[in-house]
Protein backbone atom coordinates (compact mmCIF):
# COMPACT_ATOMS: atom_id res chain seq x y z
CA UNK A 1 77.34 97.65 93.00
CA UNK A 2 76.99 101.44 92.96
CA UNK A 3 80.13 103.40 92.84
CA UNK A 4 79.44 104.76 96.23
CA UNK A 5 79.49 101.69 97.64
CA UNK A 6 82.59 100.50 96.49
CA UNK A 7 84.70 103.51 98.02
CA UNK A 8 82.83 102.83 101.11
CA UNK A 9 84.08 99.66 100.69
CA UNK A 10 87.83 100.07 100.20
CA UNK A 11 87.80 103.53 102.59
CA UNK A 12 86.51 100.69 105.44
CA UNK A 13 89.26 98.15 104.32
CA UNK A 14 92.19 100.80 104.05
CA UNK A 15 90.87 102.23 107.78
CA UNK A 16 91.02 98.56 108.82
CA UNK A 17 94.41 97.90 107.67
CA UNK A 18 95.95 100.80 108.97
CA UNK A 19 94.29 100.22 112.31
CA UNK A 20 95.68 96.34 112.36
CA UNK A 21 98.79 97.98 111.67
CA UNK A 22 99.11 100.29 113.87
CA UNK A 23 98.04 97.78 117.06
CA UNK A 24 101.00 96.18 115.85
CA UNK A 25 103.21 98.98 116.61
CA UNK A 26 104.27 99.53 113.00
CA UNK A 27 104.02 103.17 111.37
CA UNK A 28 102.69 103.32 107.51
CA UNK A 29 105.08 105.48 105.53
CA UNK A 30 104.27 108.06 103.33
CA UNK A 31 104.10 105.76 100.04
CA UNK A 32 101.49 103.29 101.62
CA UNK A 33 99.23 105.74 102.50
CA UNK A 34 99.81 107.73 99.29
CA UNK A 35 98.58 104.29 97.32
CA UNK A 36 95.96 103.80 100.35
CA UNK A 37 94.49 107.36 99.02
CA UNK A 38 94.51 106.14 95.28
CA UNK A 39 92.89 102.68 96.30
CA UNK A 40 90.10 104.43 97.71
CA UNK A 41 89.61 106.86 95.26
CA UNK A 42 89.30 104.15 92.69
CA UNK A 43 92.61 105.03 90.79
CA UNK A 44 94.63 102.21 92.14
CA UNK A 45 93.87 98.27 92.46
CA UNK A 46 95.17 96.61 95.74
CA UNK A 47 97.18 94.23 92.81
CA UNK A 48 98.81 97.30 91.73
CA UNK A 49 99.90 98.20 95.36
CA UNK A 50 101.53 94.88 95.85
CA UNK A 51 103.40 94.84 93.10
CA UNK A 52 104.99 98.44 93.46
CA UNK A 53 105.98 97.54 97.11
CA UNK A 54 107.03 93.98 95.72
CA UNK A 55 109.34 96.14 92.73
CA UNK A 56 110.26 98.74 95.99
CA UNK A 57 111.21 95.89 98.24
CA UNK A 58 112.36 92.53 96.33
CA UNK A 59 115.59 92.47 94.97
CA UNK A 60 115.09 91.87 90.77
CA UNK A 61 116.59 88.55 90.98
CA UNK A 62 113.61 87.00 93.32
CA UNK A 63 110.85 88.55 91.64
CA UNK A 64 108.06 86.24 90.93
CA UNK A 65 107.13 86.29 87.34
CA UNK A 66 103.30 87.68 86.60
């Protein structure tokens, strides 16, 4: 799949998640849509996301193991 297409891609499923969010009254901080940015732009996997927000918001004793 061309480039292109991909960013079109993840620009649709990062609108769509902060859109789902924000019907749900919640407000994305600064971080999330910092990574959002990256995912789009290709520099960041959603894998990646997930497991900085799991390091930001799981204390180190229940961590699951990769």
């Amino acid at each position: 799949m061309p480039e292109l297409e991909l960013r079109k891609r993840r620009e649709r499923a990062a609108r769509n998640a902060m859109a789902s969010s924000a019907l749900e009254g919640l407000v994305a901080s600064k971080v999330l849509q910092e990574n959002l940015h990256r995912y789009v732009e290709g520099t960041t996997s959603l894998e990646q996301i997930l497991k900085a927000a799991q390091a930001r918001h799981t204390p180190e004793s229940s961590k699951m193991p990769d």
